[in-house]
N, C-alpha and C. Protein backbone atom coordinates (compact mmCIF):
# COMPACT_ATOMS: atom_id res chain seq x y z
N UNK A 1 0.85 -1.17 0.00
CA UNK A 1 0.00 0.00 0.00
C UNK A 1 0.89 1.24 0.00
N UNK A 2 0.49 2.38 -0.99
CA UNK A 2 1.50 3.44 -1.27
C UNK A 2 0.24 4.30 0.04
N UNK A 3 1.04 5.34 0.81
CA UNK A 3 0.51 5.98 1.66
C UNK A 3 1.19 7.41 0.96
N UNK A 4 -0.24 8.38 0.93
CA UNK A 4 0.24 9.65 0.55
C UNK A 4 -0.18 10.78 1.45
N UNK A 5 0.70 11.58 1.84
CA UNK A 5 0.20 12.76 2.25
C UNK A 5 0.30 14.01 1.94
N UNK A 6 0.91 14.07 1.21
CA UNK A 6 0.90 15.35 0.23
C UNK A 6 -0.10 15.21 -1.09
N UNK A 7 -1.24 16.00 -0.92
CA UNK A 7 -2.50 16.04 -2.12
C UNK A 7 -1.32 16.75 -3.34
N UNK A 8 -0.64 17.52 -3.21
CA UNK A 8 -0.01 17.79 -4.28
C UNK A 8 0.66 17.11 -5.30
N UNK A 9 1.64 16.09 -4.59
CA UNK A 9 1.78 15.19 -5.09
C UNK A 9 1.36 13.62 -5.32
N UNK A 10 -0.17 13.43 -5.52
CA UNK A 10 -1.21 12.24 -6.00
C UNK A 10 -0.17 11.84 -6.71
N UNK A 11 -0.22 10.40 -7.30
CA UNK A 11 -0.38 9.85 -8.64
C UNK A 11 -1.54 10.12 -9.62
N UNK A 12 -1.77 9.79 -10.69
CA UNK A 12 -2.89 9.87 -11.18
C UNK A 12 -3.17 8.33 -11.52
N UNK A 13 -4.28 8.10 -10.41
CA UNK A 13 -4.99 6.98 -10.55
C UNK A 13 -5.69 5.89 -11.56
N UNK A 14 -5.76 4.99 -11.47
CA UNK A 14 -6.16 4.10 -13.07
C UNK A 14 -7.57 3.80 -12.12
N UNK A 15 -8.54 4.19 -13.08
CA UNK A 15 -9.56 3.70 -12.60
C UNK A 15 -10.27 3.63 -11.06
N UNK A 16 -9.91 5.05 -10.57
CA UNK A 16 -9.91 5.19 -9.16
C UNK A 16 -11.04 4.20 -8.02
N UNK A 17 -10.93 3.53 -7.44
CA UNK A 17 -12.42 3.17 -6.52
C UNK A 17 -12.33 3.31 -5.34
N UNK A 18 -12.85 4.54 -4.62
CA UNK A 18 -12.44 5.26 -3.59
C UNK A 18 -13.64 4.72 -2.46
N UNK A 19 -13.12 4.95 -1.21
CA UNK A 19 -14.08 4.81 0.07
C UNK A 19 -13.09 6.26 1.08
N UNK A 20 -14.23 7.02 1.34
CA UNK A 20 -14.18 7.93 2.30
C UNK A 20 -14.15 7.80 3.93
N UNK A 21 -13.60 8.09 4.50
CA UNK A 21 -13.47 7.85 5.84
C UNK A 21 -12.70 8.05 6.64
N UNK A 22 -12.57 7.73 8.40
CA UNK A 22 -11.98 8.00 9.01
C UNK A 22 -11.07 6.41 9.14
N UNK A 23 -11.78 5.19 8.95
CA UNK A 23 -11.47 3.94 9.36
C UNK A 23 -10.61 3.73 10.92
N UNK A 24 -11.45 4.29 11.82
CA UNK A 24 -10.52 4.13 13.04
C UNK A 24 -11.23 2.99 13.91
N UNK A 25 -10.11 1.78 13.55
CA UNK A 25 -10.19 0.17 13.84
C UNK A 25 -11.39 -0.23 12.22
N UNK A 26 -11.58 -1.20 12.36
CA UNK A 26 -11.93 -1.65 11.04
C UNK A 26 -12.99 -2.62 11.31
N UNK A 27 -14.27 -1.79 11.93
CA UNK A 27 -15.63 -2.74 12.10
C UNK A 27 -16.06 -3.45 10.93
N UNK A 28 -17.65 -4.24 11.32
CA UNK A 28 -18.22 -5.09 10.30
C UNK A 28 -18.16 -3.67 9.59
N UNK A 29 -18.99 -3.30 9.71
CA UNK A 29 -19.68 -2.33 8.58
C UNK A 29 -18.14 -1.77 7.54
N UNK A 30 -17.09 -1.31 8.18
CA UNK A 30 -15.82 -0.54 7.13
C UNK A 30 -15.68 -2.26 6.52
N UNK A 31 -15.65 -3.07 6.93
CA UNK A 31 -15.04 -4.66 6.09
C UNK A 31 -15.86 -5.02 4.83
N UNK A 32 -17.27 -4.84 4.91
CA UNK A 32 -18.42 -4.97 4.20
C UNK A 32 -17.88 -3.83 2.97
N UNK A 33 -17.76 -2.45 3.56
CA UNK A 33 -17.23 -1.77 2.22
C UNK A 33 -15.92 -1.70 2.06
N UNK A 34 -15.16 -2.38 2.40
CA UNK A 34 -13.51 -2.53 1.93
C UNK A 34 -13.88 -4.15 0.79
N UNK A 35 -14.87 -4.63 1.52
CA UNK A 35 -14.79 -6.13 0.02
C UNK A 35 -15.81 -5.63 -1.12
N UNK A 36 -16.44 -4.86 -1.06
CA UNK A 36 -17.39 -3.97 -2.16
C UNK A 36 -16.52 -3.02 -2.90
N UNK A 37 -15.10 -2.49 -2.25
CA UNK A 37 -13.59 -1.76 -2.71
C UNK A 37 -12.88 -2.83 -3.71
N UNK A 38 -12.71 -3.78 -3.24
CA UNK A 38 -11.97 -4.68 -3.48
C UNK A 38 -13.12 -5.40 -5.23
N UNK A 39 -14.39 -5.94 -5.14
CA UNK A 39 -15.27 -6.07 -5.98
C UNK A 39 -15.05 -5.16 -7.66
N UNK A 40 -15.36 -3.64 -6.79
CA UNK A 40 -15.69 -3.13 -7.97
C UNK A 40 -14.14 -2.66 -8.38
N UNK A 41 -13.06 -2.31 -8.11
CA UNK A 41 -12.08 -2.67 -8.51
C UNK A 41 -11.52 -3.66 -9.32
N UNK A 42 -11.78 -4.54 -8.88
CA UNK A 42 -11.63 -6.26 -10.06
C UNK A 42 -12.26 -5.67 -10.81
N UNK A 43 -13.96 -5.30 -10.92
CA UNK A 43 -14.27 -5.38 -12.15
C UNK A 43 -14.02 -4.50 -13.14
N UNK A 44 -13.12 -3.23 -12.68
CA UNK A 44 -13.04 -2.23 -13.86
C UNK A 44 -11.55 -1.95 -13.94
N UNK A 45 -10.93 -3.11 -13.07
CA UNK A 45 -9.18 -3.14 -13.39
C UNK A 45 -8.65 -1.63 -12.79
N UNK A 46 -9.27 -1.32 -11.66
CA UNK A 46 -9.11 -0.15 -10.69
C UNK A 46 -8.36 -0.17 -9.61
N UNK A 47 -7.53 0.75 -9.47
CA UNK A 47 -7.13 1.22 -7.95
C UNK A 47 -7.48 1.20 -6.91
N UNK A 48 -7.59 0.69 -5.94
CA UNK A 48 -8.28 0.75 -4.49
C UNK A 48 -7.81 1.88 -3.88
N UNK A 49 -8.64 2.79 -3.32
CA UNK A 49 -8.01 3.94 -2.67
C UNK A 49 -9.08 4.65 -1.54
N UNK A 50 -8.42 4.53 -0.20
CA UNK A 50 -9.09 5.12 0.60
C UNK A 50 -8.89 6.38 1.04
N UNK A 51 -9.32 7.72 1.04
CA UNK A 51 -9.19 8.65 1.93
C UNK A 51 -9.61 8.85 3.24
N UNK A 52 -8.40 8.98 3.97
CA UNK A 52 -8.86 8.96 5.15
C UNK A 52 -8.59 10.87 5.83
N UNK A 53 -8.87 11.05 7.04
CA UNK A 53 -8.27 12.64 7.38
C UNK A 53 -7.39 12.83 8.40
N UNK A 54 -6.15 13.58 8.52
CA UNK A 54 -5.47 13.76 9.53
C UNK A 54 -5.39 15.35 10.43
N UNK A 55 -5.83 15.66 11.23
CA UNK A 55 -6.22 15.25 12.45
C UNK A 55 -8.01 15.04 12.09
N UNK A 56 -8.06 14.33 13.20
CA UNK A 56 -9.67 13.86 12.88
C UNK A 56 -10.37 14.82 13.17
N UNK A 57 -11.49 15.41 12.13
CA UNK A 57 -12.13 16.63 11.95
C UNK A 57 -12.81 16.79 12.58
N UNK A 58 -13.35 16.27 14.43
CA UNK A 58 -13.70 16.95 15.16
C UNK A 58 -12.75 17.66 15.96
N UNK A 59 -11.81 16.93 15.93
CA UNK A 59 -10.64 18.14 16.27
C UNK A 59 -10.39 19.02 15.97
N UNK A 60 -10.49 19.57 14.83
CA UNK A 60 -10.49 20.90 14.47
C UNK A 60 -11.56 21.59 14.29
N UNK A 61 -12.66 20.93 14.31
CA UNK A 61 -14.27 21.55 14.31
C UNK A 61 -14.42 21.58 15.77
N UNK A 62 -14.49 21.07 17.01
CA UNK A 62 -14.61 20.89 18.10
C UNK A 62 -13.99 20.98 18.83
N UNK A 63 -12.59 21.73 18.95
CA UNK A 63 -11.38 21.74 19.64
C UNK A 63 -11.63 21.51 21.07
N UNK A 64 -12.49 21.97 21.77
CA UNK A 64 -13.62 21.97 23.06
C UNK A 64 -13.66 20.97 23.69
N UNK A 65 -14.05 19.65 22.36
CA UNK A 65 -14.12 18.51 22.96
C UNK A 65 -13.71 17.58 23.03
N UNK A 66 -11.87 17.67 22.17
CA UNK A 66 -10.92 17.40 21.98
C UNK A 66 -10.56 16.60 23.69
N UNK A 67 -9.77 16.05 23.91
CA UNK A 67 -9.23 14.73 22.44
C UNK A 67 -10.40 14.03 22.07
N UNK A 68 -10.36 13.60 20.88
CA UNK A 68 -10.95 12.04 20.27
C UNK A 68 -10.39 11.30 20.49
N UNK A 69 -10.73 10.63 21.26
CA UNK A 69 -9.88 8.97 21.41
C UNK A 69 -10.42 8.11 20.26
N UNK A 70 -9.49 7.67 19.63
CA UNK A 70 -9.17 6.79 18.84
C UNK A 70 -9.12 5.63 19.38
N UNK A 71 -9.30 4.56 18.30
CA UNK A 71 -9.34 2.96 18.31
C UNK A 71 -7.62 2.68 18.03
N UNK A 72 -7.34 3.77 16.98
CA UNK A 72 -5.77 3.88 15.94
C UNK A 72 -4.89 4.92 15.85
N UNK A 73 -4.22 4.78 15.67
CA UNK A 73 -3.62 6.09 15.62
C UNK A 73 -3.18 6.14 13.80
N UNK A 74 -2.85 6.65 13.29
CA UNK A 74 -2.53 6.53 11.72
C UNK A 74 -1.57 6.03 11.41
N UNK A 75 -0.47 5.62 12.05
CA UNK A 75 0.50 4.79 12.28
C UNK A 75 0.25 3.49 12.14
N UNK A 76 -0.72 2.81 13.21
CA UNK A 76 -1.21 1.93 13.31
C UNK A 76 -2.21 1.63 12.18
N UNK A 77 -3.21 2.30 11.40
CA UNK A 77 -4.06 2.37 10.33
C UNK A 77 -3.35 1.58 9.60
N UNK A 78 -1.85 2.54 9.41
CA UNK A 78 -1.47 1.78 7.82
C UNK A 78 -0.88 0.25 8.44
N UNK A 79 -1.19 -0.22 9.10
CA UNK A 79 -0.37 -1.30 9.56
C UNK A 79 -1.23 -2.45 9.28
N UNK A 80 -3.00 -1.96 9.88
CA UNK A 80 -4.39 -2.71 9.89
C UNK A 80 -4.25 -3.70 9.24
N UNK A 81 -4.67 -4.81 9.39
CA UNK A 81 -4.46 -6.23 8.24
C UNK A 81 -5.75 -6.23 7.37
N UNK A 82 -6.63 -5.34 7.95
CA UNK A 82 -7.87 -5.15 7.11
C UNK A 82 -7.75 -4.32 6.03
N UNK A 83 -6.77 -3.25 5.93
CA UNK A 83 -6.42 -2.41 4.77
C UNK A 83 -5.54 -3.01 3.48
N UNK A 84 -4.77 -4.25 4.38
CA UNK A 84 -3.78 -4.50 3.52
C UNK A 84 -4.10 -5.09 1.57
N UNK A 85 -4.22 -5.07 0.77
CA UNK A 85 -4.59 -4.94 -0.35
C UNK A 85 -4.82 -4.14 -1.14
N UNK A 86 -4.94 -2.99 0.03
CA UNK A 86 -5.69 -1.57 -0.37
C UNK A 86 -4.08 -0.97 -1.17
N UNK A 87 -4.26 -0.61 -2.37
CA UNK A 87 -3.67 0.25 -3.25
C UNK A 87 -3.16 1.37 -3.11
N UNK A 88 -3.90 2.51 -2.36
CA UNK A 88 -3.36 3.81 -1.65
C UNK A 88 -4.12 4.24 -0.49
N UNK A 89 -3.32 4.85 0.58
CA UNK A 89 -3.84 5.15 0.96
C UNK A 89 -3.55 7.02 1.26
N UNK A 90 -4.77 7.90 1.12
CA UNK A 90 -4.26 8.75 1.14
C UNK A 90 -5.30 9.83 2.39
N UNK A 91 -3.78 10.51 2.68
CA UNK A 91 -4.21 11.58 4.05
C UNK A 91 -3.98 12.63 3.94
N UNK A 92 -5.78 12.82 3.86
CA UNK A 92 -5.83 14.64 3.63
C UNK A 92 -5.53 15.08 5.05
N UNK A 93 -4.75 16.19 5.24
CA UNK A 93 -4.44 17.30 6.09
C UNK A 93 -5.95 18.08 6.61
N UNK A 94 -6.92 17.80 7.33
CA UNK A 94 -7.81 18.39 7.48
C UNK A 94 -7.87 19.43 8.33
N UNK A 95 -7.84 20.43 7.89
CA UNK A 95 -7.81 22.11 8.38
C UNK A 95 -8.96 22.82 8.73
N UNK A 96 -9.23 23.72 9.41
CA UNK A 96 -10.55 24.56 9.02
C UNK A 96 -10.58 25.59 7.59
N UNK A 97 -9.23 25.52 6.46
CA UNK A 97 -9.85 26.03 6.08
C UNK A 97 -10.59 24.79 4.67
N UNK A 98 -10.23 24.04 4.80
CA UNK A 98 -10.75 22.39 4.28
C UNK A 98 -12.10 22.21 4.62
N UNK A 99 -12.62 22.63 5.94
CA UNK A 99 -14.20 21.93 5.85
C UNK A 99 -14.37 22.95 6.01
N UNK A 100 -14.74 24.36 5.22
CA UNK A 100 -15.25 25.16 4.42
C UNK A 100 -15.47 25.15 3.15
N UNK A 101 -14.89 24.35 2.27
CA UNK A 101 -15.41 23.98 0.71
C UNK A 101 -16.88 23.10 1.04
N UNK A 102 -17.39 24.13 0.35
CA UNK A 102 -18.74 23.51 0.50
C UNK A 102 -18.99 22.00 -0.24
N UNK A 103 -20.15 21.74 -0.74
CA UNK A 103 -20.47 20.40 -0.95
C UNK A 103 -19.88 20.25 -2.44
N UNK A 104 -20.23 21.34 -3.54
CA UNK A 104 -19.83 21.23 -4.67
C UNK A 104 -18.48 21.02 -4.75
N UNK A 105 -17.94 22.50 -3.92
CA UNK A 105 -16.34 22.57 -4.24
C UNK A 105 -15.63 21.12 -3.51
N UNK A 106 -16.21 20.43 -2.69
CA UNK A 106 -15.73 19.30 -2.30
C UNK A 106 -15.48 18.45 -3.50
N UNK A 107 -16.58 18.40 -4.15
CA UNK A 107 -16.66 17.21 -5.17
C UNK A 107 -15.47 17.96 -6.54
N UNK A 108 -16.14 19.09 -6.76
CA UNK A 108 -14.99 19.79 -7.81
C UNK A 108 -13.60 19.61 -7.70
N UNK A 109 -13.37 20.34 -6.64
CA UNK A 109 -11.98 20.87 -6.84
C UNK A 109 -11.24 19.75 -5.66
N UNK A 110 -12.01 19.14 -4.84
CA UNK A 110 -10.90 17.75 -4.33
C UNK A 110 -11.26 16.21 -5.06
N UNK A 111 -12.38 15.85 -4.70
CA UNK A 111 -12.47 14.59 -4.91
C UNK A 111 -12.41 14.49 -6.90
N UNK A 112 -13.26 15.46 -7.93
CA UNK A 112 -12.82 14.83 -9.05
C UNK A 112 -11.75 15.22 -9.26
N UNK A 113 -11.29 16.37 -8.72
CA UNK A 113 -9.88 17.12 -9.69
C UNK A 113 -8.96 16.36 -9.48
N UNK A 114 -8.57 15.43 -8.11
CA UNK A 114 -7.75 15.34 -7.37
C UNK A 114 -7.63 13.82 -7.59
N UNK A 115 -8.91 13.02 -7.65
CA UNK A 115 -9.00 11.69 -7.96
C UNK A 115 -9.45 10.96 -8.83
N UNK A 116 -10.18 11.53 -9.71
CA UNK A 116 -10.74 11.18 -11.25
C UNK A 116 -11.60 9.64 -11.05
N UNK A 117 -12.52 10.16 -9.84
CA UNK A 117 -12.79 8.51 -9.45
C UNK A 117 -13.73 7.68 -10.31
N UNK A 118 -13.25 6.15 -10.36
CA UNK A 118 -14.50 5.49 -11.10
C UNK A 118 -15.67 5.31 -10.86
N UNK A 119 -15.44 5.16 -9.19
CA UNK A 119 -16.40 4.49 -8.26
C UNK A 119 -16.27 4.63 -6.77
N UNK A 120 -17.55 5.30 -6.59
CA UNK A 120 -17.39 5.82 -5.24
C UNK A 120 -18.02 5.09 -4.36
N UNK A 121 -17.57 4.81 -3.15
CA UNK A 121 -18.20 3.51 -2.52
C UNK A 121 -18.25 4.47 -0.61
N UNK A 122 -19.72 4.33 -0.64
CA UNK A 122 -19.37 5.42 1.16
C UNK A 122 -20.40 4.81 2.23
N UNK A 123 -20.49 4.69 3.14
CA UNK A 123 -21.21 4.56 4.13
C UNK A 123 -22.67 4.89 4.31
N UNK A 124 -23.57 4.71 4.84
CA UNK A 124 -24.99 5.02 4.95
C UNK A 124 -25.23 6.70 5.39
N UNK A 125 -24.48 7.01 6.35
CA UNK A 125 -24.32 8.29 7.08
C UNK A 125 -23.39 9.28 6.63
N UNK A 126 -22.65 8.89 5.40
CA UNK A 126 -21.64 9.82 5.17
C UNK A 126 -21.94 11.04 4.61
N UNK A 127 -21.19 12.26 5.31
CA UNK A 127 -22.17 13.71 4.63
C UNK A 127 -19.97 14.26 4.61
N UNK A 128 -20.34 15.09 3.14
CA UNK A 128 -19.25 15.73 2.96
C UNK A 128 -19.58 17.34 2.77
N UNK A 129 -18.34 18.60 3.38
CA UNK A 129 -18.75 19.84 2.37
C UNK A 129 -19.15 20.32 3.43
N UNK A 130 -18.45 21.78 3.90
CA UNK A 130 -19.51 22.75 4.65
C UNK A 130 -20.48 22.27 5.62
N UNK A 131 -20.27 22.12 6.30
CA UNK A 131 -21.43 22.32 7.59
C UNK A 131 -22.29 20.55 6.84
N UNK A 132 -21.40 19.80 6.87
CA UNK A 132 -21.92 18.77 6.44
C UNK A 132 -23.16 18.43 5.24
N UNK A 133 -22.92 19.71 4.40
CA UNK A 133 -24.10 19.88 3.49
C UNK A 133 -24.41 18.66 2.29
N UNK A 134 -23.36 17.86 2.44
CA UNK A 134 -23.41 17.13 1.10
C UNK A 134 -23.84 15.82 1.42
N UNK A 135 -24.20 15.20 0.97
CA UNK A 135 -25.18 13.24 1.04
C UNK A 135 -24.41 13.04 -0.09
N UNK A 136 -24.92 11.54 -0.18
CA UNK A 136 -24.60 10.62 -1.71
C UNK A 136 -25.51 10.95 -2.75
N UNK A 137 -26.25 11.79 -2.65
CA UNK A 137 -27.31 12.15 -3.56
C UNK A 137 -26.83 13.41 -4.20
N UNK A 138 -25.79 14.25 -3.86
CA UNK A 138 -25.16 15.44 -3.94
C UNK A 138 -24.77 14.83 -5.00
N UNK A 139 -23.70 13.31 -4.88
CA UNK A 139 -22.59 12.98 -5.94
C UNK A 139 -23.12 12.06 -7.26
N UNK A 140 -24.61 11.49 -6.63
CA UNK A 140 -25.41 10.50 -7.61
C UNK A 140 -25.66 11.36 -8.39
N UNK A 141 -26.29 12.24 -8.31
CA UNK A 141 -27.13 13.30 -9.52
C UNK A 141 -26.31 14.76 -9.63
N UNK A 142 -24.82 14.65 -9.41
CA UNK A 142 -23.87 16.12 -9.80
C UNK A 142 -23.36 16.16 -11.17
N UNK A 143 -23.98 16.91 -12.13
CA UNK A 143 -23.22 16.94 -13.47
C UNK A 143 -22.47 17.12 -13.34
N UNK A 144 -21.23 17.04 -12.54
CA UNK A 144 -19.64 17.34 -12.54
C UNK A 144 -19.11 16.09 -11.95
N UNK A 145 -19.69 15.39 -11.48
CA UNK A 145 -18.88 14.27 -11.29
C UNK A 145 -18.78 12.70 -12.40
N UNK A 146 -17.34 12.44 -12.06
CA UNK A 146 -16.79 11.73 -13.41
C UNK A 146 -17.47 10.58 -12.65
N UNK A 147 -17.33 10.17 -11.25
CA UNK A 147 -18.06 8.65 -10.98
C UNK A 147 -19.05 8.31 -12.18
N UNK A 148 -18.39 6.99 -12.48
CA UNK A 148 -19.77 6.11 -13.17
C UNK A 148 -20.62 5.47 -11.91
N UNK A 149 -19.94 5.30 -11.05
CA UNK A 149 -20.95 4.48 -9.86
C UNK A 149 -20.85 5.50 -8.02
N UNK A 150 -22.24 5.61 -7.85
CA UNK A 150 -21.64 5.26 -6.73
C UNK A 150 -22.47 4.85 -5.48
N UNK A 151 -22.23 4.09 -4.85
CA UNK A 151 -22.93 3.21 -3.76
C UNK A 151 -22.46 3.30 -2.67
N UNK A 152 -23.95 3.73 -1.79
CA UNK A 152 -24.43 4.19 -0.59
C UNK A 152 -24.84 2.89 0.06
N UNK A 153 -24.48 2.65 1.14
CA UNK A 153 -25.19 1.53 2.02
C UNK A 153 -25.81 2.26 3.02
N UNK A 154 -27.01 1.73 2.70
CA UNK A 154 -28.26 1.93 4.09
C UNK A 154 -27.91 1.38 5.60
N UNK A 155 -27.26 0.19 5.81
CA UNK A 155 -26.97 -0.62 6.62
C UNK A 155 -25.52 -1.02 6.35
N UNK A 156 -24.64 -1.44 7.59
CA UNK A 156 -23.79 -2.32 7.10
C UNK A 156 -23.76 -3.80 5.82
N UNK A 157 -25.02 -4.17 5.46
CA UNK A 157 -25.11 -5.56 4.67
C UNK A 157 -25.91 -4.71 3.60
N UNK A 158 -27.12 -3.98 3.36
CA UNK A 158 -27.51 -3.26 2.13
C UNK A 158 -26.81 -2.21 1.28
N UNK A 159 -26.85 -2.73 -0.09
CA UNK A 159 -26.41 -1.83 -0.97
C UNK A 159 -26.96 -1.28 -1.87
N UNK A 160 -27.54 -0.40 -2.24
CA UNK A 160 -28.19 0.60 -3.31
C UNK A 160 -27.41 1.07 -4.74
């Protein structure tokens, strides 16, 4: 697994198939979408690639209620035996001035510019963008995004 932390310097991905997250420890539910990572990858001869965030963004949204205790530390992440297969892994620097791009500019100017993804694969609850403005419905129906797929689970075991 290539680990990146400089967004500046990405690779440019073959067939990106991304999962969003924090992955701190690696429950049913993150395993369920790391083998749905692993799936749609095979089928379109894709990259596995997770984004994860460093420091974890209630830390910098919540400084107040700081620390977050963690399951991991990011050290330990890249170590996880549940990641291992995974293709890249990459760590955005999450800042305040980062969760101020709203929902669009999330999808614009980080996730397609940045990852040209094939296939976006996210959690039931996942909200991106400003004041948490964005759903999977932001990225299903955004004329700007290159995803051909992308799948939302309702539950850890349902997929849409």
């Amino acid at each position: 697994m290539q680990v990146h932390r400089d967004l500046e310097q990405l690779p440019e991905f073959r067939n990106a198939v991304i999962t969003i997250g924090t992955f701190d420890g690696v429950h049913l539910g993150h395993r369920h979408i790391l083998r749905q990572l692993e799936q749609a990858a095979t089928a379109c001869n894709g990259e596995k690639v997770i984004v994860t965030f460093d420091p974890h963004p209630r830390e910098v949204l919540a400084p107040e209620k700081a620390p977050v205790h963690l399951l991991t530390t990011l050290d330990e992440k890249v170590k996880l035996p549940a990641l291992q297969g995974i293709d890249h892994l990459v760590v955005v620097p999450f800042t305040k001035e980062f969760s101020q791009l709203s929902a669009t500019e999330y999808l614009e100017a980080f996730l397609i510019k940045r990852f040209n993804p094939h296939t976006i694969i996210i959690g039931y609850d996942h909200r991106f963008g400003h004041n948490r403005e964005g759903d999977w419905l932001c990225w299903k129906w955004s004329n700007t995004s290159s995803a051909s797929n992308c799948w939302k689970f309702r539950s850890r075991w349902c997929m849409i």
